[in-house]
N, C-alpha and C. Protein backbone atom coordinates (compact mmCIF):
# COMPACT_ATOMS: atom_id res chain seq x y z
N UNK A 1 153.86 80.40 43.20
CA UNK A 1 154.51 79.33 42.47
C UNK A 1 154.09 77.99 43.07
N UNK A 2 154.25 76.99 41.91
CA UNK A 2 153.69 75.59 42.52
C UNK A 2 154.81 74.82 43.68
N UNK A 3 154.15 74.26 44.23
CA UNK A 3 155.34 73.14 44.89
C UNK A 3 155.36 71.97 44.09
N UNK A 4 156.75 72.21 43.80
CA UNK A 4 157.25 70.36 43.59
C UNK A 4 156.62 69.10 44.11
N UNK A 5 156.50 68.32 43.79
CA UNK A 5 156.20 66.67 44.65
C UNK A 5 157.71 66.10 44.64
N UNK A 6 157.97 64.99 45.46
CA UNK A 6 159.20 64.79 45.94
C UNK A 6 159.11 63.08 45.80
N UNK A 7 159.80 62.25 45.69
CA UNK A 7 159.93 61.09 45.27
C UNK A 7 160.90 60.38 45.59
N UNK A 8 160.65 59.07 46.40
CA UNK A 8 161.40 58.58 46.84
C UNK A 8 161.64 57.13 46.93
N UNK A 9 162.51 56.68 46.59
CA UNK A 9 162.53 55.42 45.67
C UNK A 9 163.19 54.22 46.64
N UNK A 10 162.59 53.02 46.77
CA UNK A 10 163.19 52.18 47.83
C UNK A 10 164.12 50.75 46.97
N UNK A 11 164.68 50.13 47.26
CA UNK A 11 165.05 49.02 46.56
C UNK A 11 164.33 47.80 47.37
N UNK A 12 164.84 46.80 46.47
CA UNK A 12 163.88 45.71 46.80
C UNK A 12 164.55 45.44 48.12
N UNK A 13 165.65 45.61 49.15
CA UNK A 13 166.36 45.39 50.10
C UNK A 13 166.16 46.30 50.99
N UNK A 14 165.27 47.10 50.68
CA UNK A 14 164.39 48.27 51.52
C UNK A 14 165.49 49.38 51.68
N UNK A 15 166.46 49.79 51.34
CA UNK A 15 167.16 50.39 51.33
C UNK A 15 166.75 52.05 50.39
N UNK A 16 167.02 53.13 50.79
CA UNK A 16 166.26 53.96 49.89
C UNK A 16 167.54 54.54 49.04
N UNK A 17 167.12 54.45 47.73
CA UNK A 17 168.19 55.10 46.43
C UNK A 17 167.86 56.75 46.58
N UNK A 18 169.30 57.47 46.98
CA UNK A 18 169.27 58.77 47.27
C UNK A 18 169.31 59.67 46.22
N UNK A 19 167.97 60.46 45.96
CA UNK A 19 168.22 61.59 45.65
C UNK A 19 168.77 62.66 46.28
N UNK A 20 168.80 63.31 45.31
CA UNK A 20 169.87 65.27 45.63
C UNK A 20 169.01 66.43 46.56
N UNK A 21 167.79 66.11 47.17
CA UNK A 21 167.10 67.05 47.76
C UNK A 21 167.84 67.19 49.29
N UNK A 22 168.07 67.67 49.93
CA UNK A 22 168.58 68.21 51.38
C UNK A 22 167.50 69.23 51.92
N UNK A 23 166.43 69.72 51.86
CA UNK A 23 165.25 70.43 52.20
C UNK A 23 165.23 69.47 53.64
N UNK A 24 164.90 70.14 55.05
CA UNK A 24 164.35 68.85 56.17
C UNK A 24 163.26 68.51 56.17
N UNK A 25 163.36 67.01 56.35
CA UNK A 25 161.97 66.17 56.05
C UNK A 25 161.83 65.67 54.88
N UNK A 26 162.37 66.02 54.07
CA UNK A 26 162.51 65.92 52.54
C UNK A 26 164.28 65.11 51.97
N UNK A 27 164.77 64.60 53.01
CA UNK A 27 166.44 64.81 52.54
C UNK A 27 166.52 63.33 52.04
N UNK A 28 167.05 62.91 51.21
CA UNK A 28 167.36 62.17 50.37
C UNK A 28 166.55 61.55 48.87
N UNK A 29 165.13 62.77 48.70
CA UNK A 29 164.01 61.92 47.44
C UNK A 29 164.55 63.46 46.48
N UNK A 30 163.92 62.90 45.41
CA UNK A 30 164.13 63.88 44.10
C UNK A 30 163.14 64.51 43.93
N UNK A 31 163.58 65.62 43.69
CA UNK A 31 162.20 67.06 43.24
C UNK A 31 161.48 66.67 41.95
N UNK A 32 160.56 66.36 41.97
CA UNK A 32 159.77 66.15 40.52
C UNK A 32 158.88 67.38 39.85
N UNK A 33 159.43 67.93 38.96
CA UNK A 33 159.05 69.35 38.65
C UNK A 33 157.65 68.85 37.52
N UNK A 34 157.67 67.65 37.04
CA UNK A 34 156.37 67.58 36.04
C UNK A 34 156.25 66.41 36.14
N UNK A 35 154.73 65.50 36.46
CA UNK A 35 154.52 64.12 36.54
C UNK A 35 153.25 63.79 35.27
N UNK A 36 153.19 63.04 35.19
CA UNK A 36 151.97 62.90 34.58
C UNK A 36 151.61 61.09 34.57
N UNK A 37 150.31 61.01 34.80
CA UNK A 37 149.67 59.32 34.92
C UNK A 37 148.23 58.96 34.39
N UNK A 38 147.49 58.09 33.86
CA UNK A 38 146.75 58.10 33.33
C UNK A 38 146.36 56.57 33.40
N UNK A 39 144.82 56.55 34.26
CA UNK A 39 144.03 55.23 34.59
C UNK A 39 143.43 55.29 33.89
N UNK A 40 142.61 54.28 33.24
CA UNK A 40 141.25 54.83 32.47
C UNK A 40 140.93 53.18 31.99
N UNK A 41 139.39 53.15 32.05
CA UNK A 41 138.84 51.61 32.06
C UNK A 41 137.74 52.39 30.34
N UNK A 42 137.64 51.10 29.79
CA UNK A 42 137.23 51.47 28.24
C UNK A 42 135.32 51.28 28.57
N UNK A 43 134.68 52.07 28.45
CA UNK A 43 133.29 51.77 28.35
C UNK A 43 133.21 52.45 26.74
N UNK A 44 131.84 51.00 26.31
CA UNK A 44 131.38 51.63 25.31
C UNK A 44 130.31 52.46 25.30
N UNK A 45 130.27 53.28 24.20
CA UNK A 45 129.68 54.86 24.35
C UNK A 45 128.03 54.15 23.90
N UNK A 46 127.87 53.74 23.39
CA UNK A 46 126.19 53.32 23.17
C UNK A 46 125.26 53.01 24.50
N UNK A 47 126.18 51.53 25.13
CA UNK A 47 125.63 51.12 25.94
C UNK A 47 126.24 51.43 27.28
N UNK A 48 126.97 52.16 27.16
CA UNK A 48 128.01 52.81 28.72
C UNK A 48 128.40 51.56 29.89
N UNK A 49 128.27 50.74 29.15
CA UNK A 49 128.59 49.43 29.78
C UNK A 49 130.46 49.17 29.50
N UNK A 50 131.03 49.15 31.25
CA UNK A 50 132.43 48.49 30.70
C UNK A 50 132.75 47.83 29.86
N UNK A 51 133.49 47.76 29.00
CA UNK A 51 133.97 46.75 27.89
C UNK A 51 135.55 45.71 27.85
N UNK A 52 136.42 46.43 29.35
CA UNK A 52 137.63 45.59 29.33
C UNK A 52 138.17 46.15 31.04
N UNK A 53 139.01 45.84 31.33
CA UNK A 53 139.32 45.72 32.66
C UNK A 53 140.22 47.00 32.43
N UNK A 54 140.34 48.34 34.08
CA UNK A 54 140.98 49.06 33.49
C UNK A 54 142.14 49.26 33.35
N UNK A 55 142.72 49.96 32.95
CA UNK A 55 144.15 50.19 32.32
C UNK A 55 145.01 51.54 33.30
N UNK A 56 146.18 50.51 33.32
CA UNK A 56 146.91 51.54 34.18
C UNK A 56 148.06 51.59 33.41
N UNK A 57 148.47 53.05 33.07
CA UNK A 57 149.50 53.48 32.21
C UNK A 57 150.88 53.69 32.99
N UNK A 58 151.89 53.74 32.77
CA UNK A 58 153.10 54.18 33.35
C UNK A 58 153.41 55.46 34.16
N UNK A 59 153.60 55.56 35.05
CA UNK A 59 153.71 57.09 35.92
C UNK A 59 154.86 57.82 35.30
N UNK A 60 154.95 58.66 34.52
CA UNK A 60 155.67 59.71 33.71
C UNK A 60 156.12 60.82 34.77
N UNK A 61 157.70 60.61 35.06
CA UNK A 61 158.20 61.72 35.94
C UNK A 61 159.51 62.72 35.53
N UNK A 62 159.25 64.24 35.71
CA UNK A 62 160.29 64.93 35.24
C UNK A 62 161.08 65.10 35.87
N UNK A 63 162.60 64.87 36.48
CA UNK A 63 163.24 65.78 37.20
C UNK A 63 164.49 65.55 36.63
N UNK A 64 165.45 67.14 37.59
CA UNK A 64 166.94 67.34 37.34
C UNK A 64 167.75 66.03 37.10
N UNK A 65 168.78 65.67 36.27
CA UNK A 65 169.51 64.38 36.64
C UNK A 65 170.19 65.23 37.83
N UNK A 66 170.32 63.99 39.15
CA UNK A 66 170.98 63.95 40.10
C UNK A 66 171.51 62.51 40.76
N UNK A 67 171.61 62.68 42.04
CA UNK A 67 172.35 61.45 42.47
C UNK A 67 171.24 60.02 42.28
N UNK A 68 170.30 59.88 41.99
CA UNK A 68 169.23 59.37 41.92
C UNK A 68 169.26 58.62 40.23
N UNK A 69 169.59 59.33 39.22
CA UNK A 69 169.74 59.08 38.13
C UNK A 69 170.22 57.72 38.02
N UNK A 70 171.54 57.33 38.42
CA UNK A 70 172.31 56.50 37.78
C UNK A 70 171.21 54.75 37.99
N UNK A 71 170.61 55.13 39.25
CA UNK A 71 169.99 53.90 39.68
C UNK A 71 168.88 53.70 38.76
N UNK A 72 168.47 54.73 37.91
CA UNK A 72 167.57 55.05 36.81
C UNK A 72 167.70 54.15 35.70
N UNK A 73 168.94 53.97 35.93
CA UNK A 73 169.34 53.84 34.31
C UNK A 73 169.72 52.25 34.71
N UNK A 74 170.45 52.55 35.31
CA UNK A 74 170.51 50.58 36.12
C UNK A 74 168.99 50.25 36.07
N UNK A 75 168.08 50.19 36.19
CA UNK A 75 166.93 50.04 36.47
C UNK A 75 166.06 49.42 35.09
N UNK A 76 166.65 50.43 33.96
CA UNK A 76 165.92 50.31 33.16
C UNK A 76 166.87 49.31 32.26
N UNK A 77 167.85 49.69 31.94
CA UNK A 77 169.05 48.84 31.83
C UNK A 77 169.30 47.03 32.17
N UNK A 78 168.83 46.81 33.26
CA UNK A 78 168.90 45.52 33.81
C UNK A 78 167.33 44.91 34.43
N UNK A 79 166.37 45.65 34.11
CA UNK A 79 164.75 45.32 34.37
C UNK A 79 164.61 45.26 36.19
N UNK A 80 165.93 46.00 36.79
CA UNK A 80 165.51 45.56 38.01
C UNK A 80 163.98 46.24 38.68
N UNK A 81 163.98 45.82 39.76
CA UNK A 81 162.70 45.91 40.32
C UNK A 81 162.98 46.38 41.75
N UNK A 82 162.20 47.81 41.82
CA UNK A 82 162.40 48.30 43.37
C UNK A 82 160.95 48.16 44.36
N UNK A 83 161.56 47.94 45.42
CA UNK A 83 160.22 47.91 46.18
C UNK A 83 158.95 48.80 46.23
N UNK A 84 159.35 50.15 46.28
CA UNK A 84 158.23 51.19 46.29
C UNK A 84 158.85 52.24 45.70
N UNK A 85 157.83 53.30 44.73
CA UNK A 85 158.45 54.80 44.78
C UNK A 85 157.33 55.51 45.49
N UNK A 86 157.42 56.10 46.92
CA UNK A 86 156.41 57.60 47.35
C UNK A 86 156.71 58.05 46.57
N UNK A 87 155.54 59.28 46.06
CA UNK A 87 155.35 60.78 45.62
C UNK A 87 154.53 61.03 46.45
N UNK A 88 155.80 62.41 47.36
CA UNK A 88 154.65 63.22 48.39
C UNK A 88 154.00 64.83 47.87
N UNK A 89 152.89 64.87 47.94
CA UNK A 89 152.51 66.13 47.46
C UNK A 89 152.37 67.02 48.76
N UNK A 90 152.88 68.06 48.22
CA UNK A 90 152.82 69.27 49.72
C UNK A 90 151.61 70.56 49.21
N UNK A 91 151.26 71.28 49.90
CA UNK A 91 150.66 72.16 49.39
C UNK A 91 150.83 73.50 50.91
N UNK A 92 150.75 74.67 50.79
CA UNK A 92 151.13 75.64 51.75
C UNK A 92 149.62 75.59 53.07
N UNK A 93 149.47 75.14 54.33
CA UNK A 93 148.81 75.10 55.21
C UNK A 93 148.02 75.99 55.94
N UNK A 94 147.25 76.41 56.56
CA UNK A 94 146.54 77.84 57.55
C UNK A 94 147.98 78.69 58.27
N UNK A 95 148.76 77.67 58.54
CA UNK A 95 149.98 78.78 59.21
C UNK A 95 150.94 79.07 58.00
N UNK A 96 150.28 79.00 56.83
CA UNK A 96 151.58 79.38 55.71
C UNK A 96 153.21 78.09 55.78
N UNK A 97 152.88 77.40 55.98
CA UNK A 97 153.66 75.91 56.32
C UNK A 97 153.51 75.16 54.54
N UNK A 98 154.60 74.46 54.44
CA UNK A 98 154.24 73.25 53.51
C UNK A 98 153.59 72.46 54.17
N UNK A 99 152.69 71.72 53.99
CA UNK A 99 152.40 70.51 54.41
C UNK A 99 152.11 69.44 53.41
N UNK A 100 152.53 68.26 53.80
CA UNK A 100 151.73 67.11 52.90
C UNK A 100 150.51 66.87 52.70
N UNK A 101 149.52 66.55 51.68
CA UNK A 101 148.86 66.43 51.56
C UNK A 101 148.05 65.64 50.94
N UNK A 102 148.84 64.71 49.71
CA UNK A 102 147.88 63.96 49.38
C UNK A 102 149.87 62.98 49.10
N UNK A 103 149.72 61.57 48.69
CA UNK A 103 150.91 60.43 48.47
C UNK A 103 150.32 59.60 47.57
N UNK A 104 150.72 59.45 47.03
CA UNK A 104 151.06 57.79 45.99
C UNK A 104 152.04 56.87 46.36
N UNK A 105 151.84 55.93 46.55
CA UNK A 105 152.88 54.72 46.59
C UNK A 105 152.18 53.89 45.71
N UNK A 106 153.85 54.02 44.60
CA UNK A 106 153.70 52.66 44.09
C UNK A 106 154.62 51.05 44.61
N UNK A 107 154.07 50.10 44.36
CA UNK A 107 154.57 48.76 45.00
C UNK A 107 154.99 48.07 43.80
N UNK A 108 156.20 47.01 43.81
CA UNK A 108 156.52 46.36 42.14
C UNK A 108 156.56 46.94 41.69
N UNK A 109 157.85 47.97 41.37
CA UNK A 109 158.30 49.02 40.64
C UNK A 109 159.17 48.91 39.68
N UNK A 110 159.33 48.99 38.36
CA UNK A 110 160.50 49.32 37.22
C UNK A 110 160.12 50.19 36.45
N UNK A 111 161.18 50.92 36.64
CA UNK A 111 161.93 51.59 35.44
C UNK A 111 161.46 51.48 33.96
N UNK A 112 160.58 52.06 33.32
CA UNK A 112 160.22 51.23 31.65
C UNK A 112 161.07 51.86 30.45
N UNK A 113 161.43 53.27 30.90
CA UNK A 113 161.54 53.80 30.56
C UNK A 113 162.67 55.04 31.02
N UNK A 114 163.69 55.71 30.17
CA UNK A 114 164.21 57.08 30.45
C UNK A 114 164.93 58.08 29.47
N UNK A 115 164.33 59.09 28.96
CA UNK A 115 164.77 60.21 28.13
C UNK A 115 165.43 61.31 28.99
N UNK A 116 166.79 61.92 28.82
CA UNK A 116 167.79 62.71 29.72
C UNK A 116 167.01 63.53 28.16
N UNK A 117 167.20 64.41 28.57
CA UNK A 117 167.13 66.19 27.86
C UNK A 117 167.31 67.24 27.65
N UNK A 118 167.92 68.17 27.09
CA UNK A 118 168.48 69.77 28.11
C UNK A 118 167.43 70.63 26.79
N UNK A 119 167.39 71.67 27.75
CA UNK A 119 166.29 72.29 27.25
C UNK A 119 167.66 73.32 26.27
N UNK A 120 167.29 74.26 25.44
CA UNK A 120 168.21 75.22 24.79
C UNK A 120 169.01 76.05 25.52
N UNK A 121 169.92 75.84 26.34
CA UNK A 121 170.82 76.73 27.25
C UNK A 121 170.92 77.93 26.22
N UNK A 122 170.89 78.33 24.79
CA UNK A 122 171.00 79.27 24.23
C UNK A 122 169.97 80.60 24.32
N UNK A 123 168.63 80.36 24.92
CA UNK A 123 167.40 80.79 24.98
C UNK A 123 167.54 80.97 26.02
N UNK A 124 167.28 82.73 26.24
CA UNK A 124 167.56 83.21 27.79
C UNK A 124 166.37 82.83 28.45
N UNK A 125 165.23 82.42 27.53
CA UNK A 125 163.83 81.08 29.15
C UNK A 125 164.51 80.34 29.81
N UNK A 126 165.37 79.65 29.00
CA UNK A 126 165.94 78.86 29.55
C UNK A 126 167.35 78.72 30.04
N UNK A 127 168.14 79.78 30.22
CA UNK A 127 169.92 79.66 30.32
C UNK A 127 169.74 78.99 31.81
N UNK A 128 169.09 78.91 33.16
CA UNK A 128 168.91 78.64 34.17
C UNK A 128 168.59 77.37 34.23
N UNK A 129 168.23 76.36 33.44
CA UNK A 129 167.90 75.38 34.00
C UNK A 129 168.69 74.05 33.47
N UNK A 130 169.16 72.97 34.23
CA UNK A 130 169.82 72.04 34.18
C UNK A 130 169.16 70.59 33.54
N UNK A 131 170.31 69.74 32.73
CA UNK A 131 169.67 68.81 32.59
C UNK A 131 168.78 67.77 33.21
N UNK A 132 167.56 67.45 32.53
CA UNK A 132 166.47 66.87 33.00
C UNK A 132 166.60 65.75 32.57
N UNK A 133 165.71 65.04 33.04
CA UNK A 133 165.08 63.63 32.74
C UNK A 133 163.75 62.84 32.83
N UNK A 134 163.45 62.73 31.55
CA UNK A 134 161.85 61.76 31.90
C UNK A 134 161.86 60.80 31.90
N UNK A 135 161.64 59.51 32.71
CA UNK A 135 161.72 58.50 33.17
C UNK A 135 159.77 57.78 33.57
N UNK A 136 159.71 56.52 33.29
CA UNK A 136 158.64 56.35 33.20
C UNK A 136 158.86 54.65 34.35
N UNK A 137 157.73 54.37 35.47
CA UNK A 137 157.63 53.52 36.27
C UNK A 137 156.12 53.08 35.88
N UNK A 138 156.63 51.65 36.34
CA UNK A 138 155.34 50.46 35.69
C UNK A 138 155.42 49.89 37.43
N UNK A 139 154.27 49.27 37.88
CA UNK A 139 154.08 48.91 39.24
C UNK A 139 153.30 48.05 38.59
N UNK A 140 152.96 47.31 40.00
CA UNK A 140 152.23 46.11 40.62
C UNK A 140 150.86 46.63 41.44
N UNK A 141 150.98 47.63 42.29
CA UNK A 141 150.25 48.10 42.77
C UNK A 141 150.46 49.70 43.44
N UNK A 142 149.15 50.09 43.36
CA UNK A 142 149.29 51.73 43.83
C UNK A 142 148.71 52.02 44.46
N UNK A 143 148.91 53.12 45.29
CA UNK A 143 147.80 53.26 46.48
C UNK A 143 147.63 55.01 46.47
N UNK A 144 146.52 55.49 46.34
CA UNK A 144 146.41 56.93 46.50
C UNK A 144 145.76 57.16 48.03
N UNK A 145 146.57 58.52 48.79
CA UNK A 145 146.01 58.81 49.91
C UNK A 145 146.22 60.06 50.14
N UNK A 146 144.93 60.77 50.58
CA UNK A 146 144.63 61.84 50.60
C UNK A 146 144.80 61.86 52.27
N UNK A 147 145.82 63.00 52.45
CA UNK A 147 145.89 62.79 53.88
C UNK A 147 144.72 63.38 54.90
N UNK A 148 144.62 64.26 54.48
CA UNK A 148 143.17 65.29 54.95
C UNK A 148 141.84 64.41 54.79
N UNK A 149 142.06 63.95 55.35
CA UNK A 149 140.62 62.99 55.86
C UNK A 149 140.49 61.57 55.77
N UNK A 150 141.99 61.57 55.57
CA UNK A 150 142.45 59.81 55.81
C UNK A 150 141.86 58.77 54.48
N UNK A 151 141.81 59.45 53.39
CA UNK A 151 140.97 58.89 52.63
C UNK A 151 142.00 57.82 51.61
N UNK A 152 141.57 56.70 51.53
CA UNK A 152 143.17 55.98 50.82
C UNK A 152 142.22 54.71 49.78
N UNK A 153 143.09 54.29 48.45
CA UNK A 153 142.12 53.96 47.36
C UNK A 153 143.71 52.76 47.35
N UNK A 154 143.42 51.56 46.85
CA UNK A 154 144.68 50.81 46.47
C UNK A 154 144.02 50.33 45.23
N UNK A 155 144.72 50.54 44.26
CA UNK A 155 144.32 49.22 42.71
C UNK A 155 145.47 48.19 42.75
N UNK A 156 145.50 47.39 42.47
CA UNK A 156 146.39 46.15 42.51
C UNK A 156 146.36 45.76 40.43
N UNK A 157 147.26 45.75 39.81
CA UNK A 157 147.71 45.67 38.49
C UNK A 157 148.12 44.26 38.37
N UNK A 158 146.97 42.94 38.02
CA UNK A 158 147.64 42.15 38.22
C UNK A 158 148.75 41.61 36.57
N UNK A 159 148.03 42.35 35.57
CA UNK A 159 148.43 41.86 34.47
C UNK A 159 150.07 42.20 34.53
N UNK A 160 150.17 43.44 35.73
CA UNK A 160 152.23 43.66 35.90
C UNK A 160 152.67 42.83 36.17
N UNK A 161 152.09 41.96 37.32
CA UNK A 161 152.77 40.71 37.87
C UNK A 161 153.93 39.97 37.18
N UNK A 162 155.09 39.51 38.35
CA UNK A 162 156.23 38.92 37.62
C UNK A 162 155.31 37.65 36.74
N UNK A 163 155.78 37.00 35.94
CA UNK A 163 155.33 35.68 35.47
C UNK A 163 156.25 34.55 36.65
């Protein structure tokens, strides 16, 4: 089975908004069971020459509503703006360990977005699982780092910028 990525959300007062995870090492970010993100710069296909500066889409995240939620909705609700969200990715190690392995931080963070959902509690796929939520974050800047070999990429989004 896959591991979760875990997410952890700071306010602009550096203070971190608690999720429901209690796992150690892991205790206060939210389990993100499905993410999805999408960079992509436009070249045209004739001359494969860039054609516009690239485009950074909203980070699309699934998880349980938990204690983490409400600040969700404040968020999106009132346009506030949090300092950073980590997403830590773990993957199982040579000693059979989780370990971390690759992070995202985003910087200039809101909320754009949030759909709560319940899947068909009537459908025995699903009688087990609790209401969800997809929630979507717009940044300022992001930084990918691959921990295994120290390898780290930052794009800076200036068109997010406050005005």
């Amino acid at each position: 089975m896959a591991i979760p990525a875990y997410l952890w959300l700071t306010s602009e007062k550096g203070e971190q908004i608690k999720g429901s995870v209690n796992i150690e090492g892991r205790e206060g970010s939210a389990e993100i069971v499905e993410l999805m993100h999408s960079v992509n710069v436009p070249i045209d296909t004739i001359t494969g020459q860039i054609t516009a500066k690239c485009n950074h889409g909203d980070y699309a995240l699934i998880k349980e509503v938990d204690s983490m939620s409400p600040y969700l909705y404040q968020g999106v609700a009132t346009g506030k703006r949090y300092e950073k969200a980590e997403l830590k990715f773990y993957k199982i190690d040579d000693a059979g360990q989780e370990a971390e392995y690759f992070r995202t931080t985003l910087e200039g963070v809101r909320v754009s977005e949030i759909e709560p959902f319940m899947l068909n509690v009537k459908d025995p796929n699903f009688a087990n699982n609790n209401p969800l939520e997809l929630f979507y974050l717009s940044y300022e800047k992001i930084t990918w780092h691959h921990i295994d070999g120290n390898v780290i990429y930052t794009a800076i989004c200036s068109d997010r910028r406050d005005a």
